[in-house]
PDB file of N, CA and C in Angstrom:
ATOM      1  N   UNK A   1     -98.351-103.679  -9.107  1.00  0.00           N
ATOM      2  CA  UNK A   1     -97.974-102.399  -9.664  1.00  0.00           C
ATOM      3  C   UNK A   1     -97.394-101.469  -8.597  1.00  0.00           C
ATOM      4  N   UNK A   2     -97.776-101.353  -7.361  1.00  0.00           N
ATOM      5  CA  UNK A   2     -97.351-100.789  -6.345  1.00  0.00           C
ATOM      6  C   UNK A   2     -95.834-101.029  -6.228  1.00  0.00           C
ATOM      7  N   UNK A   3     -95.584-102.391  -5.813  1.00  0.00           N
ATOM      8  CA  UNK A   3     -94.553-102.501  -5.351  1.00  0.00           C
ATOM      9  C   UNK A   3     -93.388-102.616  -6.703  1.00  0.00           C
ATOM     10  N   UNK A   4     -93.659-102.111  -7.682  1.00  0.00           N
ATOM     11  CA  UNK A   4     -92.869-101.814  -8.810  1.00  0.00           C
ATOM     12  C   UNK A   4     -92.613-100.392  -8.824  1.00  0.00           C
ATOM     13  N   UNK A   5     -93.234-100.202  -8.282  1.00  0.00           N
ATOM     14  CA  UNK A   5     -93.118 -98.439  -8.409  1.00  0.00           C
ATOM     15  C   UNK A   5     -92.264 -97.765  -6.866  1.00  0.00           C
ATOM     16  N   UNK A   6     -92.870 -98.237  -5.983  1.00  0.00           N
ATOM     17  CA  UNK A   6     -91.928 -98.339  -4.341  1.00  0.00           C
ATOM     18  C   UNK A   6     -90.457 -98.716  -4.572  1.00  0.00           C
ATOM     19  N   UNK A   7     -90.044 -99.602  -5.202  1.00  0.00           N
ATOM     20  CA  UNK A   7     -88.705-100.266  -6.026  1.00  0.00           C
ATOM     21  C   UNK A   7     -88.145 -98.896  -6.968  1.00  0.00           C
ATOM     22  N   UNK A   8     -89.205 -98.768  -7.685  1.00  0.00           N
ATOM     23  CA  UNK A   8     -88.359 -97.528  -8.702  1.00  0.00           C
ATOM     24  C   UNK A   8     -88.134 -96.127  -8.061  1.00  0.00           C
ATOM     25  N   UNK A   9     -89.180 -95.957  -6.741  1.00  0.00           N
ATOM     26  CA  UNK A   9     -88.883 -95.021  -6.065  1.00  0.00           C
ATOM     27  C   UNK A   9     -87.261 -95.307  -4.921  1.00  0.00           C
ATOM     28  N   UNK A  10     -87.170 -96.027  -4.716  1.00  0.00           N
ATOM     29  CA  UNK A  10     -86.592 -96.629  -3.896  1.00  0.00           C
ATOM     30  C   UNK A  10     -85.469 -96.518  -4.585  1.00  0.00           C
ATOM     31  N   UNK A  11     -84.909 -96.703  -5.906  1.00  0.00           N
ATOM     32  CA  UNK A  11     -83.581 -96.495  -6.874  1.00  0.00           C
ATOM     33  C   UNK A  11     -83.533 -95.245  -7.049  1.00  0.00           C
ATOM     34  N   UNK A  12     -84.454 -94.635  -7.082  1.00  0.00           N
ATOM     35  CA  UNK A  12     -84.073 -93.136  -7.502  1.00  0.00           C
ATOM     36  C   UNK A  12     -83.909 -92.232  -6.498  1.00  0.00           C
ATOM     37  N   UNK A  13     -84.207 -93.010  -5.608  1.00  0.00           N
ATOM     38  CA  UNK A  13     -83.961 -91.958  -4.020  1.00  0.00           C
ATOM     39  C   UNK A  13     -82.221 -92.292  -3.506  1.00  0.00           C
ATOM     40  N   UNK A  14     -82.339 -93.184  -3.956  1.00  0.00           N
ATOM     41  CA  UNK A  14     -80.415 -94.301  -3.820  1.00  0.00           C
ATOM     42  C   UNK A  14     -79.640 -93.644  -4.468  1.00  0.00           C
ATOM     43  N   UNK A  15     -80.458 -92.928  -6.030  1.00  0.00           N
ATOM     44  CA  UNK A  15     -79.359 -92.157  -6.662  1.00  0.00           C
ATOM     45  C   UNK A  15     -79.532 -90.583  -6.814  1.00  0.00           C
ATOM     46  N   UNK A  16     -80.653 -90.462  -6.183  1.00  0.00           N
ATOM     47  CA  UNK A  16     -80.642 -89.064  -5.586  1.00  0.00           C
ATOM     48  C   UNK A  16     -79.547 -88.690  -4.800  1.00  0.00           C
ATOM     49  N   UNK A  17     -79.270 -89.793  -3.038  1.00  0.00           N
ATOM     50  CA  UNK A  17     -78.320 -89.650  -2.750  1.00  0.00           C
ATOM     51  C   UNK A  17     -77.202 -89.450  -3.320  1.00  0.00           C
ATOM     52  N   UNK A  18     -76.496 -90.035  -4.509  1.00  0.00           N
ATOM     53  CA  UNK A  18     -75.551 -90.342  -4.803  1.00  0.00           C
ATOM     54  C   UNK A  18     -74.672 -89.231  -5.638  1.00  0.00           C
ATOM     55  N   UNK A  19     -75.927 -88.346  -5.777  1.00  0.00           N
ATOM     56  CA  UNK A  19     -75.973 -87.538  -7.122  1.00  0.00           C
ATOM     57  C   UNK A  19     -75.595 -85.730  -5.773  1.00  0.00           C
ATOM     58  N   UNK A  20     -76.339 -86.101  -4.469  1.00  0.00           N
ATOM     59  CA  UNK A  20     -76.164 -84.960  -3.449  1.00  0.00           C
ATOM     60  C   UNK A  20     -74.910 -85.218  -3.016  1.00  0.00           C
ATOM     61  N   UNK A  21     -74.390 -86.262  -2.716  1.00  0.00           N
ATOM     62  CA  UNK A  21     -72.810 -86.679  -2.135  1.00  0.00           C
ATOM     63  C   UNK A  21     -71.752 -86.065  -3.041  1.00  0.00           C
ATOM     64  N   UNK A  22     -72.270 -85.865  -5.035  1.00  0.00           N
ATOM     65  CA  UNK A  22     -71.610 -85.492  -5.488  1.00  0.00           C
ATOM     66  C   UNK A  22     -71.318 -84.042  -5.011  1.00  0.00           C
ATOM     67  N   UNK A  23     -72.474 -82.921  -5.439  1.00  0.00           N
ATOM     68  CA  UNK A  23     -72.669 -82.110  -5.075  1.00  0.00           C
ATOM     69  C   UNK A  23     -71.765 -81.556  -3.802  1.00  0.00           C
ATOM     70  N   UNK A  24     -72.247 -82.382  -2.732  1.00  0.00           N
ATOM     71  CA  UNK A  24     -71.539 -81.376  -1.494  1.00  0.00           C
ATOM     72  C   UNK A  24     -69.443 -82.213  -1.403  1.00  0.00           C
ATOM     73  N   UNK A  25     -68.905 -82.785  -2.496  1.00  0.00           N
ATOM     74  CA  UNK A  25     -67.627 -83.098  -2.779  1.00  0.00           C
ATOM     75  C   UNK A  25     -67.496 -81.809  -3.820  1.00  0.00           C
ATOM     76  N   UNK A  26     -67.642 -81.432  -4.624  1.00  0.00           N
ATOM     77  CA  UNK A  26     -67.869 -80.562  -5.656  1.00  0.00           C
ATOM     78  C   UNK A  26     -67.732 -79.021  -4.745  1.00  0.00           C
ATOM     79  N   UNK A  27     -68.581 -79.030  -3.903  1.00  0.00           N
ATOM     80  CA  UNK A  27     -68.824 -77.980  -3.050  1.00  0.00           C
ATOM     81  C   UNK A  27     -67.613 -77.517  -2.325  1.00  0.00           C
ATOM     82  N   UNK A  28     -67.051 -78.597  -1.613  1.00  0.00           N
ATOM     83  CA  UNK A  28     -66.033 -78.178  -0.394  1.00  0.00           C
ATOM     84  C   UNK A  28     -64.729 -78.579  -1.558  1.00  0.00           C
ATOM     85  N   UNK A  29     -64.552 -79.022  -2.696  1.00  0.00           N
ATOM     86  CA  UNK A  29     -63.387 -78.779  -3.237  1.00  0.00           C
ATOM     87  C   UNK A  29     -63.120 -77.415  -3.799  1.00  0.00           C
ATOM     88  N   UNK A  30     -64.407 -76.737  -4.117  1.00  0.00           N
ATOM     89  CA  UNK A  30     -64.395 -75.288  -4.756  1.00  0.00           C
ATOM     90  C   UNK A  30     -64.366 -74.438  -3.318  1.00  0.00           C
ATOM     91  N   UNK A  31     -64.544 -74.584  -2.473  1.00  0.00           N
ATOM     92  CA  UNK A  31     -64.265 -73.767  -1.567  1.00  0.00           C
ATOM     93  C   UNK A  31     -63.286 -74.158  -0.857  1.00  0.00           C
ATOM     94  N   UNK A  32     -62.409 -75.247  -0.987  1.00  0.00           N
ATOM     95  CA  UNK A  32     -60.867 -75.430  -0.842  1.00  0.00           C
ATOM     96  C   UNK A  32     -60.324 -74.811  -1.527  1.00  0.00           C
ATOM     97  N   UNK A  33     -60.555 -74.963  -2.873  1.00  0.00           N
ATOM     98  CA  UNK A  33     -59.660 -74.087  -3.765  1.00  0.00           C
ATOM     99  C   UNK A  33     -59.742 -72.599  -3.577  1.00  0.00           C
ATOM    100  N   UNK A  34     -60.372 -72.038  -3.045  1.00  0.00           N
ATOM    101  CA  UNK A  34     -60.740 -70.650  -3.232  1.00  0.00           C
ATOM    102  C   UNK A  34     -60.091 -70.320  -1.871  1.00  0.00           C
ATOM    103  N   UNK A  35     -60.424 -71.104  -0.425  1.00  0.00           N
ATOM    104  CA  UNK A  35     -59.667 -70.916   0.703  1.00  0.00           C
ATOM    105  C   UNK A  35     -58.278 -70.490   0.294  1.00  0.00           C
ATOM    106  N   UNK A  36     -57.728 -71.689  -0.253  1.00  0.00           N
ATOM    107  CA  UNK A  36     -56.519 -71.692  -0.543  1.00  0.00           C
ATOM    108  C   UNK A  36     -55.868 -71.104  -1.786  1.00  0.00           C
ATOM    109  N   UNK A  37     -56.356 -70.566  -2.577  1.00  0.00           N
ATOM    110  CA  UNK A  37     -55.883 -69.415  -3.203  1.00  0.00           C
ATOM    111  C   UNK A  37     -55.969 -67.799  -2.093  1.00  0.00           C
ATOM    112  N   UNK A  38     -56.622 -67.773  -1.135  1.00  0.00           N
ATOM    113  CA  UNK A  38     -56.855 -66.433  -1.077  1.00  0.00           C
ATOM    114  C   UNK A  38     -55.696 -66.392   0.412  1.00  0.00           C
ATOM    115  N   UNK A  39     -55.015 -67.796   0.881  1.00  0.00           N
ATOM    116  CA  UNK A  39     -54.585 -67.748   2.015  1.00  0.00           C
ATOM    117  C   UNK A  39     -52.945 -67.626   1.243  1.00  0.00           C
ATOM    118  N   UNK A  40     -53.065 -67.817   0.038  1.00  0.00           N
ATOM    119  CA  UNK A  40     -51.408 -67.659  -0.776  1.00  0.00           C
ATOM    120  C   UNK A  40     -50.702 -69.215  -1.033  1.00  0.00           C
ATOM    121  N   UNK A  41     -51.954 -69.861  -0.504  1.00  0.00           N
ATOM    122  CA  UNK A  41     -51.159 -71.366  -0.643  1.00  0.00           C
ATOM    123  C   UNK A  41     -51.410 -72.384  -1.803  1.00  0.00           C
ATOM    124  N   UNK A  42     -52.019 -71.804  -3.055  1.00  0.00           N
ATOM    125  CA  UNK A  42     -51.994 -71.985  -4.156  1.00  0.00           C
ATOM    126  C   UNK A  42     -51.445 -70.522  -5.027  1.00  0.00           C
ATOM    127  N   UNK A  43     -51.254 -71.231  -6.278  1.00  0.00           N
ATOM    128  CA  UNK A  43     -50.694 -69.721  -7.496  1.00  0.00           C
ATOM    129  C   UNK A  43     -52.341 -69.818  -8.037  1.00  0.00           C
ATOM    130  N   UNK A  44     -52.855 -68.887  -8.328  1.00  0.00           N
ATOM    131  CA  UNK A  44     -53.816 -69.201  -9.797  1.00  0.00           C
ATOM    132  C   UNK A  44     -53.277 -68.849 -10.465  1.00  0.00           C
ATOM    133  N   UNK A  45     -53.248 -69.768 -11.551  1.00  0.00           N
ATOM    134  CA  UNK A  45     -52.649 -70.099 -12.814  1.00  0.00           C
ATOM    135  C   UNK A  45     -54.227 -70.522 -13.690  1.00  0.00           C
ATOM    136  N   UNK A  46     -53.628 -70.734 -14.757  1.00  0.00           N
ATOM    137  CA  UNK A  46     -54.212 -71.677 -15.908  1.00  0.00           C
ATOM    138  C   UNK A  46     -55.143 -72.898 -15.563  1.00  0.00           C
ATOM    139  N   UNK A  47     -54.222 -73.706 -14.990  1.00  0.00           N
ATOM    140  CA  UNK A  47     -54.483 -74.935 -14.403  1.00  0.00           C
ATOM    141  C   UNK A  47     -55.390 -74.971 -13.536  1.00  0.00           C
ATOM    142  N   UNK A  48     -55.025 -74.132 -12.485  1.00  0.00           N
ATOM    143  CA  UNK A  48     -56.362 -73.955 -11.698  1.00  0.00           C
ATOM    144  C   UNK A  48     -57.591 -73.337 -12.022  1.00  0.00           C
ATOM    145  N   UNK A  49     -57.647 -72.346 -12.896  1.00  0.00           N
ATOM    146  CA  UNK A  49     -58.485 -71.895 -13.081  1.00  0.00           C
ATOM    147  C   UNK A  49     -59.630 -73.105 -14.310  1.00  0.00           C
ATOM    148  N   UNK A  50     -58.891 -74.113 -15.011  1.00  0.00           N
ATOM    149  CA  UNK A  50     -59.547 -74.712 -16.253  1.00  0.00           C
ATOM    150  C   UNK A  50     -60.156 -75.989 -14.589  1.00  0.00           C
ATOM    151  N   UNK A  51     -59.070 -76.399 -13.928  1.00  0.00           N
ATOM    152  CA  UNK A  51     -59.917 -77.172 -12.943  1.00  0.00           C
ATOM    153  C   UNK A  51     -61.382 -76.740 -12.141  1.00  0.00           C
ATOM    154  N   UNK A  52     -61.240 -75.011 -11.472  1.00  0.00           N
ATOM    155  CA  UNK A  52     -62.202 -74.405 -11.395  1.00  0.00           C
ATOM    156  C   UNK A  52     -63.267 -74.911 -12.113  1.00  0.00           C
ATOM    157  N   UNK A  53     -63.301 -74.526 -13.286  1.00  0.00           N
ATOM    158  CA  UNK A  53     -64.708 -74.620 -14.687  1.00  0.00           C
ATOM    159  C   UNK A  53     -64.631 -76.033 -14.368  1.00  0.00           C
ATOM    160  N   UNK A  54     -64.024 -77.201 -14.191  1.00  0.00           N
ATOM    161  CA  UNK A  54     -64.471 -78.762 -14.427  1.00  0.00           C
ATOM    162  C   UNK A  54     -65.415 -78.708 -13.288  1.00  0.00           C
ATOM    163  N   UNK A  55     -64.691 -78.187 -11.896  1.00  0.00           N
ATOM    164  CA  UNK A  55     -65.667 -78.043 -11.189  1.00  0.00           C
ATOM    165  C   UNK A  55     -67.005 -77.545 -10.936  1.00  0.00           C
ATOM    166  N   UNK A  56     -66.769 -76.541 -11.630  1.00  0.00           N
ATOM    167  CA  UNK A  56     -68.051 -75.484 -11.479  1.00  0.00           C
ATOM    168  C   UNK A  56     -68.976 -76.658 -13.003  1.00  0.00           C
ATOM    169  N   UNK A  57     -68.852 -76.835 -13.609  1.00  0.00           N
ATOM    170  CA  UNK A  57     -69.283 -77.859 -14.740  1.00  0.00           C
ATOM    171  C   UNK A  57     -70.297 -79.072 -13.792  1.00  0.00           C
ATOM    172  N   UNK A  58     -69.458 -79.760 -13.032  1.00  0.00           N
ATOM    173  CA  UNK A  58     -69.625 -80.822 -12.809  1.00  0.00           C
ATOM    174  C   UNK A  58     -70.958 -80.102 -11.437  1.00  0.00           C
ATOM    175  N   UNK A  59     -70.301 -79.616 -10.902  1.00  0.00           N
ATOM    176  CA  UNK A  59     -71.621 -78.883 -10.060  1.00  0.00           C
ATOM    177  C   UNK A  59     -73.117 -78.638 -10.609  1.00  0.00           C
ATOM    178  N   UNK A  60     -73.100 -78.181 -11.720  1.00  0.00           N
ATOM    179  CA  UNK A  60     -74.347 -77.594 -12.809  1.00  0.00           C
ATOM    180  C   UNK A  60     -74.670 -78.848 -13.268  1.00  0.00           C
ATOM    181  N   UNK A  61     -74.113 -79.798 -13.681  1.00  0.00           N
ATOM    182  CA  UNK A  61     -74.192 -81.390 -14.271  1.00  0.00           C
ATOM    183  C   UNK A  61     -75.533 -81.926 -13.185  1.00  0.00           C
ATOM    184  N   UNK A  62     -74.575 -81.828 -11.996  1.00  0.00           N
ATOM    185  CA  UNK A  62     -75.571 -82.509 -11.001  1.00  0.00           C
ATOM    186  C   UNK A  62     -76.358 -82.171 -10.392  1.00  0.00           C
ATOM    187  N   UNK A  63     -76.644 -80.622 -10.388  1.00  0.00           N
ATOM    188  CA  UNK A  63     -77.894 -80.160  -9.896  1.00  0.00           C
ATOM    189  C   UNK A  63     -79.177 -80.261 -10.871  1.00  0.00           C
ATOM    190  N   UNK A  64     -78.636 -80.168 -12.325  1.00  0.00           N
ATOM    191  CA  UNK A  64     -79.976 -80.365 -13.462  1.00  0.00           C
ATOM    192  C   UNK A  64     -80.395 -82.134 -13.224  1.00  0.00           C
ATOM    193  N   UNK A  65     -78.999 -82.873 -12.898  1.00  0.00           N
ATOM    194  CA  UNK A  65     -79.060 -84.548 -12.838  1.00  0.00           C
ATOM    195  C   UNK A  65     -80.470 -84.679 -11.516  1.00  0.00           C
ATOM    196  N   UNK A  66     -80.035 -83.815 -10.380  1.00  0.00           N
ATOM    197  CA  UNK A  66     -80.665 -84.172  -9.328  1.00  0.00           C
ATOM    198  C   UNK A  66     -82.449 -83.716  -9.974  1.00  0.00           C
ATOM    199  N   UNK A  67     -82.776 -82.677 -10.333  1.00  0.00           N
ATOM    200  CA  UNK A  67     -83.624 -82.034 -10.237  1.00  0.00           C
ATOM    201  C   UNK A  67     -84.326 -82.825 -11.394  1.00  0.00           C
ATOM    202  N   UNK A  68     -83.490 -83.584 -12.201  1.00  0.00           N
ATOM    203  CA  UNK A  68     -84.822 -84.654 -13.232  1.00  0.00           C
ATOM    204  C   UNK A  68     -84.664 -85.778 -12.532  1.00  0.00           C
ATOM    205  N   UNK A  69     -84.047 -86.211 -11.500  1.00  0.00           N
ATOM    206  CA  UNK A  69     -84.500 -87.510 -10.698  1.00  0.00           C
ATOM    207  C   UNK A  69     -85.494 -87.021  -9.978  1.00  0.00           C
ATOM    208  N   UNK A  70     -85.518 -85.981  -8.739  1.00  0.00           N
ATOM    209  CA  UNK A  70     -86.931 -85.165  -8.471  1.00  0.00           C
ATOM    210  C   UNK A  70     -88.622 -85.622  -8.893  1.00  0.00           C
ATOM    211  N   UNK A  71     -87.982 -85.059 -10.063  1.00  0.00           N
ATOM    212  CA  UNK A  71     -89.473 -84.543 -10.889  1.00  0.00           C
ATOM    213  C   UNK A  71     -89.822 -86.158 -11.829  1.00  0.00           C
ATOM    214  N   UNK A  72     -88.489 -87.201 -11.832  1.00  0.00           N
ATOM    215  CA  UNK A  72     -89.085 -88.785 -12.146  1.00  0.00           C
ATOM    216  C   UNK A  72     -90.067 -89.633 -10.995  1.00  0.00           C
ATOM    217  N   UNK A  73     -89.501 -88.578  -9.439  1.00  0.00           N
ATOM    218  CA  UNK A  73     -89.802 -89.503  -8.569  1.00  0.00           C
ATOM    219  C   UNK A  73     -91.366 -88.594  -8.109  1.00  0.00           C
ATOM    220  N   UNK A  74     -91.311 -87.404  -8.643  1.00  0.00           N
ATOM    221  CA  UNK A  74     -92.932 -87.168  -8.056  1.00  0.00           C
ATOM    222  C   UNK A  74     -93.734 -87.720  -9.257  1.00  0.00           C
ATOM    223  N   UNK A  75     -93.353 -88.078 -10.179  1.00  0.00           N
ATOM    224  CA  UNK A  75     -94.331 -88.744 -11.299  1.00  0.00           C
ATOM    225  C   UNK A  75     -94.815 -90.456 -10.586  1.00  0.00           C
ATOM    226  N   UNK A  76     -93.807 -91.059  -9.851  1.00  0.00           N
ATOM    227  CA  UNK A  76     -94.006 -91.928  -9.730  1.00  0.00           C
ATOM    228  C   UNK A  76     -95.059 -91.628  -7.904  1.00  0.00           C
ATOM    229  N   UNK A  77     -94.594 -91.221  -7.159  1.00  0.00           N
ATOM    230  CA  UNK A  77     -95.595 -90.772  -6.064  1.00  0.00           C
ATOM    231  C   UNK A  77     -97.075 -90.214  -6.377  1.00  0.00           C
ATOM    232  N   UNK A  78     -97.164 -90.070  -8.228  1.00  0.00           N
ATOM    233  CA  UNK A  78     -98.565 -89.247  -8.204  1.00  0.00           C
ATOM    234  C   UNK A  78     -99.514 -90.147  -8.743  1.00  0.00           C
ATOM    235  N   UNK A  79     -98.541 -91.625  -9.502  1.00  0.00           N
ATOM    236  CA  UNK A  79     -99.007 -92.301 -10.167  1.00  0.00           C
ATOM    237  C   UNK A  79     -99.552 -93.040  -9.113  1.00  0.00           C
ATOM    238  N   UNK A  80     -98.863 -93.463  -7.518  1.00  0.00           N
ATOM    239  CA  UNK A  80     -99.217 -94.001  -6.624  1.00  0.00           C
ATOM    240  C   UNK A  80    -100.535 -93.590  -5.604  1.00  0.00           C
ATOM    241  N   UNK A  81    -100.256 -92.039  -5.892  1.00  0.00           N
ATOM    242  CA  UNK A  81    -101.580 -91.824  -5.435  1.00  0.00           C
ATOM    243  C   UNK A  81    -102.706 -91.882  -5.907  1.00  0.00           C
ATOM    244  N   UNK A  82    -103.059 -91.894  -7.432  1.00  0.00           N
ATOM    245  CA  UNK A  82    -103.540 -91.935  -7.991  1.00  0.00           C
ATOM    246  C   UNK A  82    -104.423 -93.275  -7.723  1.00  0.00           C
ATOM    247  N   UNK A  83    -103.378 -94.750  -7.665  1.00  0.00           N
ATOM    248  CA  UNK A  83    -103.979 -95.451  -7.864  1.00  0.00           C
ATOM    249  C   UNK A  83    -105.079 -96.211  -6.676  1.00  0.00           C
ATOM    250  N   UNK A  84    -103.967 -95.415  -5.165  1.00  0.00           N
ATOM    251  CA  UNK A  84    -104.812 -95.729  -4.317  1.00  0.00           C
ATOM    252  C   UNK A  84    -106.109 -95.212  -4.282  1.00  0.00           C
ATOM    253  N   UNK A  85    -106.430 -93.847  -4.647  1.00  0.00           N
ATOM    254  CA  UNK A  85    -107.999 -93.559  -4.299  1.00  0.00           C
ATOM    255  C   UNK A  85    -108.755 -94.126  -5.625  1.00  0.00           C
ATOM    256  N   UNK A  86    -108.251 -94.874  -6.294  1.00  0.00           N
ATOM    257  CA  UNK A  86    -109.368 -95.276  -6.967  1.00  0.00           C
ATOM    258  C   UNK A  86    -109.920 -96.602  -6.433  1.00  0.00           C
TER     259      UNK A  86
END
């Protein structure tokens, strides 16, 4: 049972990463875009602004994504502790 659970911790920490890599891509494209609107080297338009919201979307996506992998993986650390002190 242990080492089923070390495994499931072990995937969800893999896609924890995967889910923070999004995050900080998400991050430095919205603050590209914003650099570069304010340096004159984009127009805001339409376009940019509906890309904005995908971004800002996809940001909020993966912070609620990250924060229920979190709270899967302290269920599984409590179940582990659990079982050792018994």
């Amino acid at each position: 049972m242990e080492n089923i659970a070390l495994k499931q911790i072990d995937i969800l920490r893999d896609e924890m990463k995967w889910w923070l890599n999004v995050i900080l891509v998400t991050m430095s494209a919205l603050i590209g875009g914003v650099v570069s609107i304010s340096q004159d080297k984009l127009l805001y338009n339409s376009t940019i602004g509906i890309i904005g919201f995908i971004i800002i979307f996809f940001l909020l996506y993966s912070s609620f994504r990250l924060k229920k992998l979190n709270s899967e993986q302290l269920k599984l650390f409590d179940k582990l502790r659990r079982k050792k002190w018994k």
